[in-house]
C-alpha atoms as a PDB file:
ATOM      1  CA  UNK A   1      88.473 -47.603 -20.285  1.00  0.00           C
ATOM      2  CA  UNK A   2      86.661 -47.465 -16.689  1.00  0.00           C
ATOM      3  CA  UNK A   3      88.188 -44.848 -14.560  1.00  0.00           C
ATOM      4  CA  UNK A   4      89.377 -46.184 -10.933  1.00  0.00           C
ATOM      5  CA  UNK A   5      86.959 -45.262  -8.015  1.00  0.00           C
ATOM      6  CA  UNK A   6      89.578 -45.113  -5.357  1.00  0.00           C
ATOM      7  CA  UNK A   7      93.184 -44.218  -5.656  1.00  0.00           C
ATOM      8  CA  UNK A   8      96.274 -43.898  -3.297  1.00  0.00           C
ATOM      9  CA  UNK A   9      94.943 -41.768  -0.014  1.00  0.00           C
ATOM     10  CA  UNK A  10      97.260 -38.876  -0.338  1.00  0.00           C
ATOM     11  CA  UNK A  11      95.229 -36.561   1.881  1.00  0.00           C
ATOM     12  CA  UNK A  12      93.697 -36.464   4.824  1.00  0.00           C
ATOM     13  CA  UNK A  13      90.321 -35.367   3.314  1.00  0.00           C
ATOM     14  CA  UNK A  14      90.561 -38.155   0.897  1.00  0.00           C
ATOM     15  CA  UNK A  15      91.603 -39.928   3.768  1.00  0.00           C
ATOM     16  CA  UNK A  16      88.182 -39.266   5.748  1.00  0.00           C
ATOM     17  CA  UNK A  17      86.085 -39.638   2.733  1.00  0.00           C
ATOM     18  CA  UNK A  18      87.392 -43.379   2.324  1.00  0.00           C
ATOM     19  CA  UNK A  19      86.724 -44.027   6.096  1.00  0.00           C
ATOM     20  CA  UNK A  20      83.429 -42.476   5.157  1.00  0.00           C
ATOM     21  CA  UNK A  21      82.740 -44.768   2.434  1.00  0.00           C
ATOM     22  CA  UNK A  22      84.142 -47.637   3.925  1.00  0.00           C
ATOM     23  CA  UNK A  23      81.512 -46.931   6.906  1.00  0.00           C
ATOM     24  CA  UNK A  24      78.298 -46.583   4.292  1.00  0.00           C
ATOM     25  CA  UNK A  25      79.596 -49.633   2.422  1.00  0.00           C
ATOM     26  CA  UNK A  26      79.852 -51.797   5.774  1.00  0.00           C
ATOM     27  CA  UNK A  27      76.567 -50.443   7.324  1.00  0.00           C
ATOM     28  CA  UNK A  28      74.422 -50.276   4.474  1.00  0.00           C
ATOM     29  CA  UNK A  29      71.740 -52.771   2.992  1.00  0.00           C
ATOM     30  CA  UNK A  30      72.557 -52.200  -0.250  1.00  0.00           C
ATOM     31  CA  UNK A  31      74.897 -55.278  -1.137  1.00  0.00           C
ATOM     32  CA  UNK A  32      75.761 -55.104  -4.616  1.00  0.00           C
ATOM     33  CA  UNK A  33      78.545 -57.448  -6.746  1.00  0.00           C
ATOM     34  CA  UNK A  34      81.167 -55.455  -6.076  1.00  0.00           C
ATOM     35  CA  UNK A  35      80.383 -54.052  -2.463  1.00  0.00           C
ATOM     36  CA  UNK A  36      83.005 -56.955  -0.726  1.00  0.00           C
ATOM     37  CA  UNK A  37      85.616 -55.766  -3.273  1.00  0.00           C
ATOM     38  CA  UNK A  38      85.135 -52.339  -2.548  1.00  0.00           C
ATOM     39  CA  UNK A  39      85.046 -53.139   1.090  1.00  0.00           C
ATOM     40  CA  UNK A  40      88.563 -54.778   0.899  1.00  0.00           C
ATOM     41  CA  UNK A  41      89.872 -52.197  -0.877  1.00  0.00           C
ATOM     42  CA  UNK A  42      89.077 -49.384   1.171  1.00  0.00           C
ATOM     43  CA  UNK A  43      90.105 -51.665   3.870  1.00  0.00           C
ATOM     44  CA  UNK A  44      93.472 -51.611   2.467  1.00  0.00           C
ATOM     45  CA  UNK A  45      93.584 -48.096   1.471  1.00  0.00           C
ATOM     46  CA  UNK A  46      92.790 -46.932   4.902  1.00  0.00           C
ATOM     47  CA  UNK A  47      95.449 -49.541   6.552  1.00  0.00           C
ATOM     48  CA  UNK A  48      98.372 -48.239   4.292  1.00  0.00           C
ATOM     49  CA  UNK A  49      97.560 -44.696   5.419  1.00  0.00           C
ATOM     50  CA  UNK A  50      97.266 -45.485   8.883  1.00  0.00           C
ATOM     51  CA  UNK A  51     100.620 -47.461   9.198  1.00  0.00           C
ATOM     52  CA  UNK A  52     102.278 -44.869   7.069  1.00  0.00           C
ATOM     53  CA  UNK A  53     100.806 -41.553   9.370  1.00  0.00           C
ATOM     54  CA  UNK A  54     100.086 -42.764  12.299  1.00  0.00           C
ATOM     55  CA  UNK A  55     102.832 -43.340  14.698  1.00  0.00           C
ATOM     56  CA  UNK A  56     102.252 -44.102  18.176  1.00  0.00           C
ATOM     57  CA  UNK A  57     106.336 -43.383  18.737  1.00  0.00           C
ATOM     58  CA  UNK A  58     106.138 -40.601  20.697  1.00  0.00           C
ATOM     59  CA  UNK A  59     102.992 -41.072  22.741  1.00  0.00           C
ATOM     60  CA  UNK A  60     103.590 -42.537  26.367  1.00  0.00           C
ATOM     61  CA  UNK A  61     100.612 -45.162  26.750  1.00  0.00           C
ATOM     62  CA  UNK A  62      98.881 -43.658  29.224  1.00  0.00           C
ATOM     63  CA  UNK A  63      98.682 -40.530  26.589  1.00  0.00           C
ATOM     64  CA  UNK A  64      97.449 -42.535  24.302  1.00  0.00           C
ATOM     65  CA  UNK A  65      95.181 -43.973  27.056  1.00  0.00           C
ATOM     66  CA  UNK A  66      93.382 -40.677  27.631  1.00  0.00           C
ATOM     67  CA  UNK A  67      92.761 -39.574  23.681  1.00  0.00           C
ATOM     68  CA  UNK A  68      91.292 -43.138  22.970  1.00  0.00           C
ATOM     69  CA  UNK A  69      89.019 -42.973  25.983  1.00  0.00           C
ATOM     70  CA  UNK A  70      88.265 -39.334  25.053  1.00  0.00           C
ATOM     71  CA  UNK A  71      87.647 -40.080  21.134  1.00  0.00           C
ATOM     72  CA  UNK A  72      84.850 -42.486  22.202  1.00  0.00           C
ATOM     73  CA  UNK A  73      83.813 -40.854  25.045  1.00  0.00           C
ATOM     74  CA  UNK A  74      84.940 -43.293  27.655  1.00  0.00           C
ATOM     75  CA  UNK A  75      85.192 -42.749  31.526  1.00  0.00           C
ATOM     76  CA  UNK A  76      87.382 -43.823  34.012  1.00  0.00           C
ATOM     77  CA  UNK A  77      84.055 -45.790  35.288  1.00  0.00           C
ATOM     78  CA  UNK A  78      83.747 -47.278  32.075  1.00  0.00           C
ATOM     79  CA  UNK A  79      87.410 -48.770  31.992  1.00  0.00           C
ATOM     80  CA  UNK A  80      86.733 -50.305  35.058  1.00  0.00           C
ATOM     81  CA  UNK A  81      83.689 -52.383  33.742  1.00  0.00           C
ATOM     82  CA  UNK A  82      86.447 -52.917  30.340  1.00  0.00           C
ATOM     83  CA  UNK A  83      89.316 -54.044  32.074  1.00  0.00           C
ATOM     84  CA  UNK A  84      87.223 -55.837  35.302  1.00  0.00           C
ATOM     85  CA  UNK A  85      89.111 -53.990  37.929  1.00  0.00           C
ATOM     86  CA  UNK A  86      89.026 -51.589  41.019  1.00  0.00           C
ATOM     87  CA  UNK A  87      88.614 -47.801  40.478  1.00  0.00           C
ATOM     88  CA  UNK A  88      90.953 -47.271  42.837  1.00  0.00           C
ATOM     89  CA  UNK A  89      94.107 -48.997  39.971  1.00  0.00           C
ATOM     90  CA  UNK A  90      92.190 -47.186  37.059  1.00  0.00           C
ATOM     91  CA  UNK A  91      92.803 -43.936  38.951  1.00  0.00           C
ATOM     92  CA  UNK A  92      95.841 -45.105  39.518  1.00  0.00           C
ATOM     93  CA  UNK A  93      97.340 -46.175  35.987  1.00  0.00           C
ATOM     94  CA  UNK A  94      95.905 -42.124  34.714  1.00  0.00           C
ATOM     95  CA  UNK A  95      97.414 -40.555  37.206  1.00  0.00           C
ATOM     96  CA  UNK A  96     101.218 -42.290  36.594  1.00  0.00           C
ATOM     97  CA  UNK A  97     101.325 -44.216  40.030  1.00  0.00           C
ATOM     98  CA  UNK A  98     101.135 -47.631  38.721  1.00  0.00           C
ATOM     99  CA  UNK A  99     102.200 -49.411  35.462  1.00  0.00           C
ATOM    100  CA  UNK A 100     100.015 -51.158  32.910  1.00  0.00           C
ATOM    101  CA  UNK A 101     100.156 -54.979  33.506  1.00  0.00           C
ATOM    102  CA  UNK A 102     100.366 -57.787  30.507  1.00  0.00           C
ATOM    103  CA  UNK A 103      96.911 -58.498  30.870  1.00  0.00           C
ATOM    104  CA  UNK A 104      95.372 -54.960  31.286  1.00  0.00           C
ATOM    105  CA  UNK A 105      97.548 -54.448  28.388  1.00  0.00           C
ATOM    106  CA  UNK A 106      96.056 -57.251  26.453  1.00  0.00           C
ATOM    107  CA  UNK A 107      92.662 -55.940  26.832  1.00  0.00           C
ATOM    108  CA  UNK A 108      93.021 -52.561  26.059  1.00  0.00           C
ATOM    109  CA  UNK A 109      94.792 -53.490  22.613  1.00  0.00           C
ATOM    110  CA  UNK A 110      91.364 -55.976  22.250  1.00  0.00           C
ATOM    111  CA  UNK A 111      89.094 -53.297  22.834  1.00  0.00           C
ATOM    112  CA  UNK A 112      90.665 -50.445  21.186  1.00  0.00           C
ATOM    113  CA  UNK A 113      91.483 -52.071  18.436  1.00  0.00           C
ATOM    114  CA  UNK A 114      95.506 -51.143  18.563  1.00  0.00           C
ATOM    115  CA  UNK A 115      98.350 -53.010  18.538  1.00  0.00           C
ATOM    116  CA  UNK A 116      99.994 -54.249  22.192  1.00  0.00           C
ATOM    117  CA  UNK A 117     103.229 -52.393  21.273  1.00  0.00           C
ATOM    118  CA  UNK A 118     101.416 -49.431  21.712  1.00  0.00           C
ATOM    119  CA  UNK A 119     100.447 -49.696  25.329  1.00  0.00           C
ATOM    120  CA  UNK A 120     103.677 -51.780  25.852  1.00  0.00           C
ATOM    121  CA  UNK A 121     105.927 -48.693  26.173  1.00  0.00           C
ATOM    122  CA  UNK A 122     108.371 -47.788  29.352  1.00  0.00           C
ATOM    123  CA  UNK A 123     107.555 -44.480  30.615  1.00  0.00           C
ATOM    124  CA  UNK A 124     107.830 -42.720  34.452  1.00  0.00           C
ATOM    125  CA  UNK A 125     105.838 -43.404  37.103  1.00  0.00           C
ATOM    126  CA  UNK A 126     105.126 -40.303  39.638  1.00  0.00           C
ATOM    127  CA  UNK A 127     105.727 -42.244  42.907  1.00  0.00           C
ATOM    128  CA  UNK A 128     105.581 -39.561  45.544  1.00  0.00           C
ATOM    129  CA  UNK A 129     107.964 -41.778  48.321  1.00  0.00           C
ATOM    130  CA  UNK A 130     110.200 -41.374  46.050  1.00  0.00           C
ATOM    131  CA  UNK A 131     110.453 -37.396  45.329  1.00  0.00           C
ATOM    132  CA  UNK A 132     112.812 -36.731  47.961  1.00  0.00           C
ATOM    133  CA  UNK A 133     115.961 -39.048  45.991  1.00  0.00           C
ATOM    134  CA  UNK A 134     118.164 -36.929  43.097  1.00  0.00           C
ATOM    135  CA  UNK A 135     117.580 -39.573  40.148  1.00  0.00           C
ATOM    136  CA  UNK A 136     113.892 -40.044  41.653  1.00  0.00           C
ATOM    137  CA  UNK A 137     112.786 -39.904  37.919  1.00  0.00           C
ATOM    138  CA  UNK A 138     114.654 -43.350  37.671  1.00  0.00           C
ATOM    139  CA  UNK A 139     112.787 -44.981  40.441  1.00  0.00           C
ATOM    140  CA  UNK A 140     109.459 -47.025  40.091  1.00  0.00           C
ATOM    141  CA  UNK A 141     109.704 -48.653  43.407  1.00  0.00           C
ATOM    142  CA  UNK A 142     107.765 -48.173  46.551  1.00  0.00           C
ATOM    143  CA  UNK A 143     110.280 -50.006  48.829  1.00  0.00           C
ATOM    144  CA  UNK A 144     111.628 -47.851  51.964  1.00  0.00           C
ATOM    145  CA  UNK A 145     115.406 -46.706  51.384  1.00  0.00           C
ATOM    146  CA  UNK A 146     117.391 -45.936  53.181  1.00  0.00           C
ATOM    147  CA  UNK A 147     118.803 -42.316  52.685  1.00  0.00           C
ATOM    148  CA  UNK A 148     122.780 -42.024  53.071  1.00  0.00           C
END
């Protein structure tokens, strides 16, 4: 009886080692009988342990924002160019002054290869005019109030 090649990822070596694989397999020249079935398989492998140990839960999006941009080296420049806006709303957006729109939302998902739930997330805004008001931490508006 032939002895399985790939079994349940219950590690995250083994869980490297697949994405390894999976990354020789999809890159290489070497296309065998078996290479799409092995492709899929590690495919699925991989998925399962991703949905199963990585949880996006408790990461605000613009957290999440940062790491992806940092895992693949990204600039604030370069998310300009991605998303086809100003600097000036990039800078923005990573420094908590303005929310993520559907759109910008959209894209990122597209190009990072993550689900829109992700991004889609409430979290604060640091709106300086606002500072000044008790529940301030409440408040994503830059409309002038009046103070009692």
């Amino acid at each position: 009886m032939e002895t399985l090649r790939y079994k349940v990822i219950k590690s995250e070596k083994q869980y490297n080692d697949y994405c390894t694989a999976l990354e020789e397999l999809v890159t290489g020249s070497d296309q065998g009988e078996n290479t799409q079935d092995e492709i899929e398989l590690l495919t699925y492998l991989i998925e399962k342990w991703d949905a199963e140990h990585n949880s996006f839960e408790d990461v605000d999006p613009i957290e999440l924002l940062t790491a992806l941009m940092s895992e693949k080296s990204l600039k604030a420049k370069d998310i300009t160019q991605i998303l086809g806006v100003s600097k000036g709303l990039v800078s923005d957006i990573l420094h908590y002054k303005k929310g993520l729109s559907k759109e910008i939302i959209r894209t990122l998902s597209s190009y990072f290869s993550v689900s829109q739930e992700a991004f889609n997330r409430p979290y604060k805004l640091r709106v300086p005019e606002n500072s000044h008001f008790k529940n301030a931490s409440v408040m994503n508006t830059r409309k002038d109030l009046q103070l009692a």
